[in-house]
PDB file of N, CA and C in Angstrom:
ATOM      1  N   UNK A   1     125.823 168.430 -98.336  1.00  0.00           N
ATOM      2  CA  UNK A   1     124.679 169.298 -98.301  1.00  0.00           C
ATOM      3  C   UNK A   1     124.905 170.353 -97.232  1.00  0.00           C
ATOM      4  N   UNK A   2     125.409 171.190 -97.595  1.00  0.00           N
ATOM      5  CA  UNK A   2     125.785 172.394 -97.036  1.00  0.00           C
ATOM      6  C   UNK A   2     124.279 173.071 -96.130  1.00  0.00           C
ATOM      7  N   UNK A   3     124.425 173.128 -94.857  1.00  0.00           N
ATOM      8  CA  UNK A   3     123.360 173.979 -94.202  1.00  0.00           C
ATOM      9  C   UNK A   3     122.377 172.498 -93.579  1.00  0.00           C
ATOM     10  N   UNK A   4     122.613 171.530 -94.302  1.00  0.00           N
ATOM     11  CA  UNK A   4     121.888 170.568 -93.553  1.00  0.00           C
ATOM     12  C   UNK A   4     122.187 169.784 -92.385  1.00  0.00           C
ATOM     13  N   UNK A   5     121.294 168.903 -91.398  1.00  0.00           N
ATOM     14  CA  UNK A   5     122.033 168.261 -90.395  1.00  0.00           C
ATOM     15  C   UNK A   5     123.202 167.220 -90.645  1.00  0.00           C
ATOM     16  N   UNK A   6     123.861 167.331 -89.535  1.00  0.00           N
ATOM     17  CA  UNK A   6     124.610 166.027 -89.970  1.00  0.00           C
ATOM     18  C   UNK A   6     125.491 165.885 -90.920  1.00  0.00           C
ATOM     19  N   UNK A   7     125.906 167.459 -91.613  1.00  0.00           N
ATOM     20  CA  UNK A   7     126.318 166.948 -93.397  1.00  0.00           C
ATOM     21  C   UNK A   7     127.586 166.184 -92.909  1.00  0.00           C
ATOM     22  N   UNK A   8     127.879 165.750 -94.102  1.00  0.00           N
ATOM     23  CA  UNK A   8     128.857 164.826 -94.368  1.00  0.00           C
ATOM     24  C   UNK A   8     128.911 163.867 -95.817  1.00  0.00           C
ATOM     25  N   UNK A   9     129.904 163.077 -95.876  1.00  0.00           N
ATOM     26  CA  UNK A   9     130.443 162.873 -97.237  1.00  0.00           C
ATOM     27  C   UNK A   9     129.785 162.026 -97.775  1.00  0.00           C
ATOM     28  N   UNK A  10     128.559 161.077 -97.326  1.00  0.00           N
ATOM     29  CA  UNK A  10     127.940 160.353 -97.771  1.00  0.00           C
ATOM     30  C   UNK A  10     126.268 160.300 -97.620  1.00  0.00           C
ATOM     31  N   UNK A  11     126.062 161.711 -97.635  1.00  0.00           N
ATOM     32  CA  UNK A  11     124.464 161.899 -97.892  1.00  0.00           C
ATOM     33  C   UNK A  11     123.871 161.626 -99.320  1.00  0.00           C
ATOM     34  N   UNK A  12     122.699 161.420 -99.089  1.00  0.00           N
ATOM     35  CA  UNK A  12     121.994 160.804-100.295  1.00  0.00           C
ATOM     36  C   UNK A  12     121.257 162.105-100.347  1.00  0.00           C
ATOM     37  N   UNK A  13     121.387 163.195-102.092  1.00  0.00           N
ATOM     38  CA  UNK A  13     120.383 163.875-102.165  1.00  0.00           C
ATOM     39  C   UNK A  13     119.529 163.901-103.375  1.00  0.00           C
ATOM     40  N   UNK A  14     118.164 164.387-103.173  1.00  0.00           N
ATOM     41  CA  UNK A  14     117.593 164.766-104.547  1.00  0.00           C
ATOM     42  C   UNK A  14     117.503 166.111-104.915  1.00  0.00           C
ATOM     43  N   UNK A  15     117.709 166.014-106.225  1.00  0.00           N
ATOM     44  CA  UNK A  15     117.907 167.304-107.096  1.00  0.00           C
ATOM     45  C   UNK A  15     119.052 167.895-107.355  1.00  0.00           C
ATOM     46  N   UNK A  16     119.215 168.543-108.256  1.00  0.00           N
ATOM     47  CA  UNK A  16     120.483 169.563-109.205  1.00  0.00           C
ATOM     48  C   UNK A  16     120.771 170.318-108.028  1.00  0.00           C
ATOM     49  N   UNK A  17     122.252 170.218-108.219  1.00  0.00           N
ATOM     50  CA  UNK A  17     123.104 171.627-107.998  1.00  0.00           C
ATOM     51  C   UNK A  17     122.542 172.030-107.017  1.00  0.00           C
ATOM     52  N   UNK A  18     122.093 173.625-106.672  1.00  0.00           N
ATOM     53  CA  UNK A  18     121.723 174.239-105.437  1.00  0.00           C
ATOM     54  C   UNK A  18     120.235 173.684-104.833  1.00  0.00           C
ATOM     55  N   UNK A  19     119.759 172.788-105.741  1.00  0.00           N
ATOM     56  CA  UNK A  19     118.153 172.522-105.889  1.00  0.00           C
ATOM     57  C   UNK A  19     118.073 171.282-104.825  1.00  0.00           C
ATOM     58  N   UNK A  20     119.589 170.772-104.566  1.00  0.00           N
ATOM     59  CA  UNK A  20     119.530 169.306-104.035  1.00  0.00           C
ATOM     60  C   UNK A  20     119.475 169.670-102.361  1.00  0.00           C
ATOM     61  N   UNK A  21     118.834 168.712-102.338  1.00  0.00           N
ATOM     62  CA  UNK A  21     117.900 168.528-100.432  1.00  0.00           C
ATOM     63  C   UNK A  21     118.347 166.766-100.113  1.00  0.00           C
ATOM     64  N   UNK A  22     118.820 166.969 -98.861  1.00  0.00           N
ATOM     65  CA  UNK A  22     119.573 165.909 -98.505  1.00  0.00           C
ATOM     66  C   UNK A  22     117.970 165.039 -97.915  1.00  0.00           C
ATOM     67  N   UNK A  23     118.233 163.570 -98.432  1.00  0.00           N
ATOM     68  CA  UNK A  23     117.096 162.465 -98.035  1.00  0.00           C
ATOM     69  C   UNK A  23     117.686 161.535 -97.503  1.00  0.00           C
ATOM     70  N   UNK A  24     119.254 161.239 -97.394  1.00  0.00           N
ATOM     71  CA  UNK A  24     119.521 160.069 -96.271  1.00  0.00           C
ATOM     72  C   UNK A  24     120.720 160.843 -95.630  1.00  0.00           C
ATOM     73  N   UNK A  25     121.267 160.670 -94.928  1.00  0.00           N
ATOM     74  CA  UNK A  25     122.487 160.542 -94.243  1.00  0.00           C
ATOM     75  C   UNK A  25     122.951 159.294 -93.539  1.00  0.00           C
ATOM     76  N   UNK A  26     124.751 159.211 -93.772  1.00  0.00           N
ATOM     77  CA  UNK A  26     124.774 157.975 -93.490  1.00  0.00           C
ATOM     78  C   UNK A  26     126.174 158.206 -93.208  1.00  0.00           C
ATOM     79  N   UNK A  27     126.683 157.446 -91.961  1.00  0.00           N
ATOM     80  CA  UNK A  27     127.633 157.405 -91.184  1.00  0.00           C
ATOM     81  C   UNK A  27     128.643 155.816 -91.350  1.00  0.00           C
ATOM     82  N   UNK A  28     129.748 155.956 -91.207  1.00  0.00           N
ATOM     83  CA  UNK A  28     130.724 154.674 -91.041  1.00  0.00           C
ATOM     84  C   UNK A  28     132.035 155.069 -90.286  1.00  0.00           C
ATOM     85  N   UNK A  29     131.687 153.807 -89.747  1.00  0.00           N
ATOM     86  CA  UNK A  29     133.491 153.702 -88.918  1.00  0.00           C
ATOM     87  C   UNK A  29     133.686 152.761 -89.145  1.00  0.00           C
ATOM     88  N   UNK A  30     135.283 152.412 -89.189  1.00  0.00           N
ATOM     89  CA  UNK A  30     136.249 151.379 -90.326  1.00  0.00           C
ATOM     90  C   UNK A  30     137.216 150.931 -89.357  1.00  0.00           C
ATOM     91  N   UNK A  31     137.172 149.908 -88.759  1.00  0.00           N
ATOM     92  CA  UNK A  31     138.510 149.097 -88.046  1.00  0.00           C
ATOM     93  C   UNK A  31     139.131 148.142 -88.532  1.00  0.00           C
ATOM     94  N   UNK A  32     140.350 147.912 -88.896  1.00  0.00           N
ATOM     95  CA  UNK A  32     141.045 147.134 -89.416  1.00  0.00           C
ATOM     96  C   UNK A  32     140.911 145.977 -88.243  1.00  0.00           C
ATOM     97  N   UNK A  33     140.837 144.535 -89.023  1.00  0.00           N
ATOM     98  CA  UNK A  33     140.912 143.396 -88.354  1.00  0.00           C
ATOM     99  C   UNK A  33     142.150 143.169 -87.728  1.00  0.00           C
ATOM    100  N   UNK A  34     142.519 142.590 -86.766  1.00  0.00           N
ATOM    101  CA  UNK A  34     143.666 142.275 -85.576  1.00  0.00           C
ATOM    102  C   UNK A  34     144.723 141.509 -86.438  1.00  0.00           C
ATOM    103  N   UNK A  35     143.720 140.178 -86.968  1.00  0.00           N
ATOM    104  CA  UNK A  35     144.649 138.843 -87.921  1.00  0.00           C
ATOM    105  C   UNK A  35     144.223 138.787 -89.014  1.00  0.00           C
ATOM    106  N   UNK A  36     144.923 138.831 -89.813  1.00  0.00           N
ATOM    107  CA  UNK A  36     144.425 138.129 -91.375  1.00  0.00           C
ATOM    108  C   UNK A  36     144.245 139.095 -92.616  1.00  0.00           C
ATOM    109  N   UNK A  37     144.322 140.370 -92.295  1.00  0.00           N
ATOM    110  CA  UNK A  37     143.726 141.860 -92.842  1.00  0.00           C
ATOM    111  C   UNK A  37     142.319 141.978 -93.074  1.00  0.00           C
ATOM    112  N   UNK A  38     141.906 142.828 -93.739  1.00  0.00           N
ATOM    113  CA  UNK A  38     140.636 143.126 -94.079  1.00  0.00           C
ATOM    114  C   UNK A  38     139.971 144.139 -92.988  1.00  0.00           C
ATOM    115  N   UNK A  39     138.954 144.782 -92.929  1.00  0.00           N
ATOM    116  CA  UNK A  39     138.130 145.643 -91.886  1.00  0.00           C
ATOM    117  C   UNK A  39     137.044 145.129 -91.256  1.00  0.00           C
ATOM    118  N   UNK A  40     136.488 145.841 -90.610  1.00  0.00           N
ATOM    119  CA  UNK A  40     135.081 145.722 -90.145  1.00  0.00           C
ATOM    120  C   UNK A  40     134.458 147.269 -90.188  1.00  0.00           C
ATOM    121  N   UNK A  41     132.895 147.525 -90.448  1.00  0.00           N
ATOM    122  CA  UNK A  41     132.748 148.437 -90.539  1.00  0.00           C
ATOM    123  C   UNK A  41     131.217 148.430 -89.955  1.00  0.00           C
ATOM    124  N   UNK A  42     131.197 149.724 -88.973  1.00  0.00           N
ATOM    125  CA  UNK A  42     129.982 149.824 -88.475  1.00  0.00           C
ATOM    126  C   UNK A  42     129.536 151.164 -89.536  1.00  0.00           C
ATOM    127  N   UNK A  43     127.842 151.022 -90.098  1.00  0.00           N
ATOM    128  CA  UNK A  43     127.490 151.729 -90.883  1.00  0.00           C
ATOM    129  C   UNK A  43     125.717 151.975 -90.267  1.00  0.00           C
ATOM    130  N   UNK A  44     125.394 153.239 -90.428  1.00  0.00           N
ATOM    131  CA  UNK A  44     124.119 153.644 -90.267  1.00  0.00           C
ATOM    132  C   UNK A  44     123.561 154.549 -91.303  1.00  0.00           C
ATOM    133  N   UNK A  45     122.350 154.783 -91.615  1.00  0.00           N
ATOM    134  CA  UNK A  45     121.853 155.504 -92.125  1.00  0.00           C
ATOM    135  C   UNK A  45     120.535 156.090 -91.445  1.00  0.00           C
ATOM    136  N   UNK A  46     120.071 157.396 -91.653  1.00  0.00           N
ATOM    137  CA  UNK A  46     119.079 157.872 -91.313  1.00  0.00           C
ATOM    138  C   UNK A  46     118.128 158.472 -92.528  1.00  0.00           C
ATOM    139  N   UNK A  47     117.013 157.562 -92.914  1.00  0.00           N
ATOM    140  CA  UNK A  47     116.283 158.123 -93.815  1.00  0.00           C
ATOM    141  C   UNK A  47     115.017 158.876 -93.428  1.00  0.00           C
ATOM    142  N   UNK A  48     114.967 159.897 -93.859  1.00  0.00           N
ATOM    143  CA  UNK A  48     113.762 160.975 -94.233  1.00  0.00           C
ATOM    144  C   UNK A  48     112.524 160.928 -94.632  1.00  0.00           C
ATOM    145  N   UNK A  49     111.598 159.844 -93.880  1.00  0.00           N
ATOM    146  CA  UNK A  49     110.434 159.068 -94.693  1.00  0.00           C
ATOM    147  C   UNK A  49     109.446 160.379 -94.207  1.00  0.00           C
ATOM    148  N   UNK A  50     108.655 160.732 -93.124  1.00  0.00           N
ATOM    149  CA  UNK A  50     108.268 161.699 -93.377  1.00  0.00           C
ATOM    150  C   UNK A  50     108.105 162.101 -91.735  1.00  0.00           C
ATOM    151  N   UNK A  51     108.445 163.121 -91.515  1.00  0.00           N
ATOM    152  CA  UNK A  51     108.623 164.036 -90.336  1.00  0.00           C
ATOM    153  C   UNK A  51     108.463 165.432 -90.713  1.00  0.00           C
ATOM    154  N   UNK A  52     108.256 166.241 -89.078  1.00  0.00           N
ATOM    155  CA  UNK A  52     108.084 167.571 -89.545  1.00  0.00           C
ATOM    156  C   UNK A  52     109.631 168.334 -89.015  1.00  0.00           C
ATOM    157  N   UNK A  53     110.308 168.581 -90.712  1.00  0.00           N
ATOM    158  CA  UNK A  53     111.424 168.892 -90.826  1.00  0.00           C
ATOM    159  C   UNK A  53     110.934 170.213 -89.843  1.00  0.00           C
ATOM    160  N   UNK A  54     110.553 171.219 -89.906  1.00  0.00           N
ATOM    161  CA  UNK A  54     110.864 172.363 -89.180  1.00  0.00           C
ATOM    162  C   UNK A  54     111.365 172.050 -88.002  1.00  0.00           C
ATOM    163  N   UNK A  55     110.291 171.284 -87.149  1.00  0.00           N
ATOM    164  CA  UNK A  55     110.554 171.016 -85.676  1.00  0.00           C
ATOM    165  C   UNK A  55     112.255 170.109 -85.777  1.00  0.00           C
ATOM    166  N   UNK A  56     112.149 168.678 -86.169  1.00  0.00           N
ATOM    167  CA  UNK A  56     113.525 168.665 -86.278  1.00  0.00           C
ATOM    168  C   UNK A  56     114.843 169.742 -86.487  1.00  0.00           C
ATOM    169  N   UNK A  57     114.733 170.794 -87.341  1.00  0.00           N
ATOM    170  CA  UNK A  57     115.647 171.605 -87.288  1.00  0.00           C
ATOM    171  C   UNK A  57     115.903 172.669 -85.899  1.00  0.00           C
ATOM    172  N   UNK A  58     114.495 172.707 -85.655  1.00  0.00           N
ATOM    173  CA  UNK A  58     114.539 173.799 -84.156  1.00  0.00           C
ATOM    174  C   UNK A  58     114.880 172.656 -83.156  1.00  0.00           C
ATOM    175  N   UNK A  59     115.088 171.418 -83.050  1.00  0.00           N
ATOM    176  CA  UNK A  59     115.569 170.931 -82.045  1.00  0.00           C
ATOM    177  C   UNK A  59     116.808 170.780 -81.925  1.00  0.00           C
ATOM    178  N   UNK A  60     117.300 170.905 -83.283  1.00  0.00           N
ATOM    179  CA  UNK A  60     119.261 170.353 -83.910  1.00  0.00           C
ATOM    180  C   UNK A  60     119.435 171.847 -83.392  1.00  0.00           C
ATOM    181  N   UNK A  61     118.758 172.909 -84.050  1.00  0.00           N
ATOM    182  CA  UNK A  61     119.430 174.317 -83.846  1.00  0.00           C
ATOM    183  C   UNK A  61     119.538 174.892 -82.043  1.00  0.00           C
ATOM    184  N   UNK A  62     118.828 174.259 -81.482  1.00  0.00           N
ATOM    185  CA  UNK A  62     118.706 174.456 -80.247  1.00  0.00           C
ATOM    186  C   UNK A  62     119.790 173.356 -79.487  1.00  0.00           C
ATOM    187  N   UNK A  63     119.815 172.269 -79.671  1.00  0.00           N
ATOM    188  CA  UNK A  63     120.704 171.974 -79.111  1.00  0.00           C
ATOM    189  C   UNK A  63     122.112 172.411 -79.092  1.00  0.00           C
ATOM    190  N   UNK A  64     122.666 172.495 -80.850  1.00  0.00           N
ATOM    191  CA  UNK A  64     123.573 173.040 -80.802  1.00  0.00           C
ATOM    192  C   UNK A  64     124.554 174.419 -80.244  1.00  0.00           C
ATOM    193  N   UNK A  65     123.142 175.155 -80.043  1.00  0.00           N
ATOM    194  CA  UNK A  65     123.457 176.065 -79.765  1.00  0.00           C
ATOM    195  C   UNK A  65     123.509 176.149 -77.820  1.00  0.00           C
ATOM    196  N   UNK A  66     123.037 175.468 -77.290  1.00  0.00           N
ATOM    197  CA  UNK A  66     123.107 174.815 -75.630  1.00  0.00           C
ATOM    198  C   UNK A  66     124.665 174.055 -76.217  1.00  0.00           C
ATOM    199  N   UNK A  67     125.495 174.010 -76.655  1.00  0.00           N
ATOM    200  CA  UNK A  67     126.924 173.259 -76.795  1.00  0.00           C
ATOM    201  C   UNK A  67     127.613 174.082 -77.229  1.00  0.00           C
ATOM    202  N   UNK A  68     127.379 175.664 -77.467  1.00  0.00           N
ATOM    203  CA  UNK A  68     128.109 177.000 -77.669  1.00  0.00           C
ATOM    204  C   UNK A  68     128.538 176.762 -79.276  1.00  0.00           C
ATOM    205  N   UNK A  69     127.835 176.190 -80.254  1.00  0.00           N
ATOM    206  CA  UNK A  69     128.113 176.026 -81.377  1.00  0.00           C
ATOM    207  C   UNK A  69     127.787 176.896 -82.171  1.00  0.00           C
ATOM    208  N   UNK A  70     128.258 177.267 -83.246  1.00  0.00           N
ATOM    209  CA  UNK A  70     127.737 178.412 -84.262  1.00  0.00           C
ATOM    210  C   UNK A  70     126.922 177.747 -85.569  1.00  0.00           C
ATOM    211  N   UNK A  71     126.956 176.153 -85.409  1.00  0.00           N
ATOM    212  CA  UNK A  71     126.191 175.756 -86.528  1.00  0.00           C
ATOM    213  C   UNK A  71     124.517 175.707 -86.608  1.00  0.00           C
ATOM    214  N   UNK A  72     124.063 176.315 -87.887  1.00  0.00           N
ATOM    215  CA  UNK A  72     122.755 176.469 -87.917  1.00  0.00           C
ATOM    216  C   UNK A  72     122.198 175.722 -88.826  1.00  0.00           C
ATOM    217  N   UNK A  73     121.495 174.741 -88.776  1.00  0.00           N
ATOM    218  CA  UNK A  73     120.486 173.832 -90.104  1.00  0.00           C
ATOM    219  C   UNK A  73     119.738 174.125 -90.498  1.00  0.00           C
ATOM    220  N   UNK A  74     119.786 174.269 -91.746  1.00  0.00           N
ATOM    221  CA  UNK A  74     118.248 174.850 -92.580  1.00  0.00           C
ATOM    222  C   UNK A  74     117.139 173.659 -92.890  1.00  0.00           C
ATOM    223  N   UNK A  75     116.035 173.999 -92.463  1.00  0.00           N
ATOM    224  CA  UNK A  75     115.257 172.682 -92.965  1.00  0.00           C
ATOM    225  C   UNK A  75     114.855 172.765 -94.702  1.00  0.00           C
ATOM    226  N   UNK A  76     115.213 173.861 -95.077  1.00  0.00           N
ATOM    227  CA  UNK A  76     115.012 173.876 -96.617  1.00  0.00           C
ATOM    228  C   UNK A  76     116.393 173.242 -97.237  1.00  0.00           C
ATOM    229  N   UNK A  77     117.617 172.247 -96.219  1.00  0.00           N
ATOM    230  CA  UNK A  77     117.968 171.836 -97.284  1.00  0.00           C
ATOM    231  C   UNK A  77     117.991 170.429 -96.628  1.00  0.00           C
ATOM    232  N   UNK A  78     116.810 169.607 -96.438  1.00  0.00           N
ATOM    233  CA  UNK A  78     116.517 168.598 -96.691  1.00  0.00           C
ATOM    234  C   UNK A  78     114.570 168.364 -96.863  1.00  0.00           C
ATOM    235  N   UNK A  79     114.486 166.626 -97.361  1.00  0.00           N
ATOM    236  CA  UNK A  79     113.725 166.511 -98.158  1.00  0.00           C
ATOM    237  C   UNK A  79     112.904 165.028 -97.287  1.00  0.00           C
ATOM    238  N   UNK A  80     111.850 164.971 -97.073  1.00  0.00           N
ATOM    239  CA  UNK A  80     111.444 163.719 -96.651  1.00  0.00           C
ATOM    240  C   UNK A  80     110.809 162.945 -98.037  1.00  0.00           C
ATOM    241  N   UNK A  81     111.079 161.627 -97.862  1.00  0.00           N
ATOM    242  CA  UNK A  81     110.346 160.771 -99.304  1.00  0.00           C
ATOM    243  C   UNK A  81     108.754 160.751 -98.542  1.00  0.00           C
ATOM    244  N   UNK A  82     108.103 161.579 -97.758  1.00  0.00           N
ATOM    245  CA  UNK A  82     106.571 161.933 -98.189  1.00  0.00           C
ATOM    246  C   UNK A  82     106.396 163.144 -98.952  1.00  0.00           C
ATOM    247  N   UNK A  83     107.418 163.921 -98.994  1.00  0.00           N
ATOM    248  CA  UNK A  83     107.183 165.322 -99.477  1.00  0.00           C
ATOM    249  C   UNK A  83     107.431 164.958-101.258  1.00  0.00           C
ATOM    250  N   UNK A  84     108.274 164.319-101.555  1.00  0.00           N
ATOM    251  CA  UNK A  84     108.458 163.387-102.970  1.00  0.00           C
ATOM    252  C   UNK A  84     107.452 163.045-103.049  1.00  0.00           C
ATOM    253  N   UNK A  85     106.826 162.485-102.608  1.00  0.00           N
ATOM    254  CA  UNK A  85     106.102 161.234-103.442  1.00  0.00           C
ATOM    255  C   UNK A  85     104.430 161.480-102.572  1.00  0.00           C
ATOM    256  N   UNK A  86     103.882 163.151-102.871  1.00  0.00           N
ATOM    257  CA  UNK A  86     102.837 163.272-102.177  1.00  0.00           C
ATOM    258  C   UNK A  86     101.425 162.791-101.857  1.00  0.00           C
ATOM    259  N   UNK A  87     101.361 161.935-103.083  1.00  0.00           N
ATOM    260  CA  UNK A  87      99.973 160.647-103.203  1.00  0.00           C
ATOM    261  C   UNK A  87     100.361 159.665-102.886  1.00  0.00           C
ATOM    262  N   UNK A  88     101.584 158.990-101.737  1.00  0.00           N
ATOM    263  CA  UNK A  88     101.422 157.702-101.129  1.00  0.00           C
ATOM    264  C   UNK A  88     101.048 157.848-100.097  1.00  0.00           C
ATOM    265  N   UNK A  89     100.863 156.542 -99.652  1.00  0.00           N
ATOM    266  CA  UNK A  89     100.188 156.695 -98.565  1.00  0.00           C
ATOM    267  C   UNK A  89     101.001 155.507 -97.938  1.00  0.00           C
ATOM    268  N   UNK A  90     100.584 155.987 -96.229  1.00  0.00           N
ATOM    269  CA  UNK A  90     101.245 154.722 -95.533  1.00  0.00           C
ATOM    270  C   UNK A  90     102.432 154.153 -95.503  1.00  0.00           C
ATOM    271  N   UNK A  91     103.856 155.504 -95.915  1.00  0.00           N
ATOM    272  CA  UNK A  91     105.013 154.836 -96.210  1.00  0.00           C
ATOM    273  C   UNK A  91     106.150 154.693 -95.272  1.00  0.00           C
ATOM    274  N   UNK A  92     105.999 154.840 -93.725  1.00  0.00           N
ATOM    275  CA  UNK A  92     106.364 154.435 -93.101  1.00  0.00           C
ATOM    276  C   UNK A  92     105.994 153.101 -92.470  1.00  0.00           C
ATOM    277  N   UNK A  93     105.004 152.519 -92.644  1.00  0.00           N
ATOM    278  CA  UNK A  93     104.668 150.965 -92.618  1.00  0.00           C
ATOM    279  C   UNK A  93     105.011 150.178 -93.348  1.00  0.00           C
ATOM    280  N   UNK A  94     104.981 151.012 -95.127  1.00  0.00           N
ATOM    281  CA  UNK A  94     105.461 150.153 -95.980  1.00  0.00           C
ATOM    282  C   UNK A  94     107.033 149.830 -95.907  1.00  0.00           C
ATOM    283  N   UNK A  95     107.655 150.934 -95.674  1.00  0.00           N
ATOM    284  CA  UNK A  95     109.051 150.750 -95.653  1.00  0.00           C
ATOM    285  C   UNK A  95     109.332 149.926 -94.243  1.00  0.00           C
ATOM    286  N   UNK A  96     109.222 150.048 -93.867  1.00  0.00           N
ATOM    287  CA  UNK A  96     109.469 149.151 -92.397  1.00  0.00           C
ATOM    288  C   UNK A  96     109.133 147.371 -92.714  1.00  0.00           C
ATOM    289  N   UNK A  97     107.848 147.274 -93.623  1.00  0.00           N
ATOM    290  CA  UNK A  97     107.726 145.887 -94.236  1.00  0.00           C
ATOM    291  C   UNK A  97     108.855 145.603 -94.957  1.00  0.00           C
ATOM    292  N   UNK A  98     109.051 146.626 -96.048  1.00  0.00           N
ATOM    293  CA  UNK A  98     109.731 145.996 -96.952  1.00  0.00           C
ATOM    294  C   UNK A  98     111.330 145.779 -96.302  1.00  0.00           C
ATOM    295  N   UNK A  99     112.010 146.764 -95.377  1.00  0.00           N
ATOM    296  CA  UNK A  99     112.790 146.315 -94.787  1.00  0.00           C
ATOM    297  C   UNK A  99     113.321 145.183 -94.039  1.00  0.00           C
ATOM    298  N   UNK A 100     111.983 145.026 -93.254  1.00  0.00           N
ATOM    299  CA  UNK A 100     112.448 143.516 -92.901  1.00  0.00           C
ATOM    300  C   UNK A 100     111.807 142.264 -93.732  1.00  0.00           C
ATOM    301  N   UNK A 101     111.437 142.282 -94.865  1.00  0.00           N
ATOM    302  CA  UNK A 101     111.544 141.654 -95.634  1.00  0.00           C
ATOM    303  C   UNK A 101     112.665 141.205 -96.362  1.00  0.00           C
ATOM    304  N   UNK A 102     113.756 142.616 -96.531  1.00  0.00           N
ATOM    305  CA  UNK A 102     114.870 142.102 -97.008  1.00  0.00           C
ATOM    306  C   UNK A 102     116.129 141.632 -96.237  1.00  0.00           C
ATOM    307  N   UNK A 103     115.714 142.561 -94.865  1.00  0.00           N
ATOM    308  CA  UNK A 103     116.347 141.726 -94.323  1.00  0.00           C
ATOM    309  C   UNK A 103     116.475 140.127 -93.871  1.00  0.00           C
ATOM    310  N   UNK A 104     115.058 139.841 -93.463  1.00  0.00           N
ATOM    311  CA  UNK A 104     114.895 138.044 -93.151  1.00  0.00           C
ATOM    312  C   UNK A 104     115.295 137.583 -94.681  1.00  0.00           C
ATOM    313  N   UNK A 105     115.330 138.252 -96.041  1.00  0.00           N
ATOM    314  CA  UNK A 105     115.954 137.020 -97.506  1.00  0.00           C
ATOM    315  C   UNK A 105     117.211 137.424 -97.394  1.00  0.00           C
ATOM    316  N   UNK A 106     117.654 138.180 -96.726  1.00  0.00           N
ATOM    317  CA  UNK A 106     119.132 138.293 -96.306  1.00  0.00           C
ATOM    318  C   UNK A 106     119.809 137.242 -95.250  1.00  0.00           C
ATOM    319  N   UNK A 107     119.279 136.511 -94.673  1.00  0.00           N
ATOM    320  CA  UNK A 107     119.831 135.908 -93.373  1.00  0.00           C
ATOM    321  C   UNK A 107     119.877 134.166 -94.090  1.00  0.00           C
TER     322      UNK A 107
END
């Protein structure tokens, strides 16, 4: 997602072609195990439940630019899942339930 924060190779977006607005971003680093083969991998994601993209972008654009950077983020190319889904309600509580919900049937 070209113009958005953070881009990189494993953002989650919605919509076509030029229409698409980045809703997750998500990071990994990959270390190969010492004995035995196989990796380990530290992985994050940052989802877009609902914030005020402008201000986020004037804080990315400002910092970057205090680090002599030329990169600029557009907040028109990402998307929060309140701006989707404009008749829910309460979906940062809900998601936070349902998260650790799956996480504790995970353990």
């Amino acid at each position: 997602m070209s113009g958005s924060f953070c881009d990189g190779r494993y953002n989650l977006a919605c919509g076509e072609c030029a229409e698409a607005r980045k809703i997750v971003g998500t990071a990994q680093y990959w270390r190969p195990l010492a004995a035995g083969g196989g990796h380990v991998v530290l992985a994050h994601a940052v989802i877009l439940i609902d914030a005020d993209l402008s201000a986020a972008h004037q804080a990315a654009n400002a910092f970057e630019a205090q680090l002599g950077s030329e990169r600029v983020y557009c907040a028109d190319k990402t998307v929060t899942l309140a701006q989707l889904l404009p008749g829910e309600r309460h979906l940062l509580p809900r998601f936070s339930e349902a998260l650790a919900q799956e996480l504790d049937a995970s353990r």
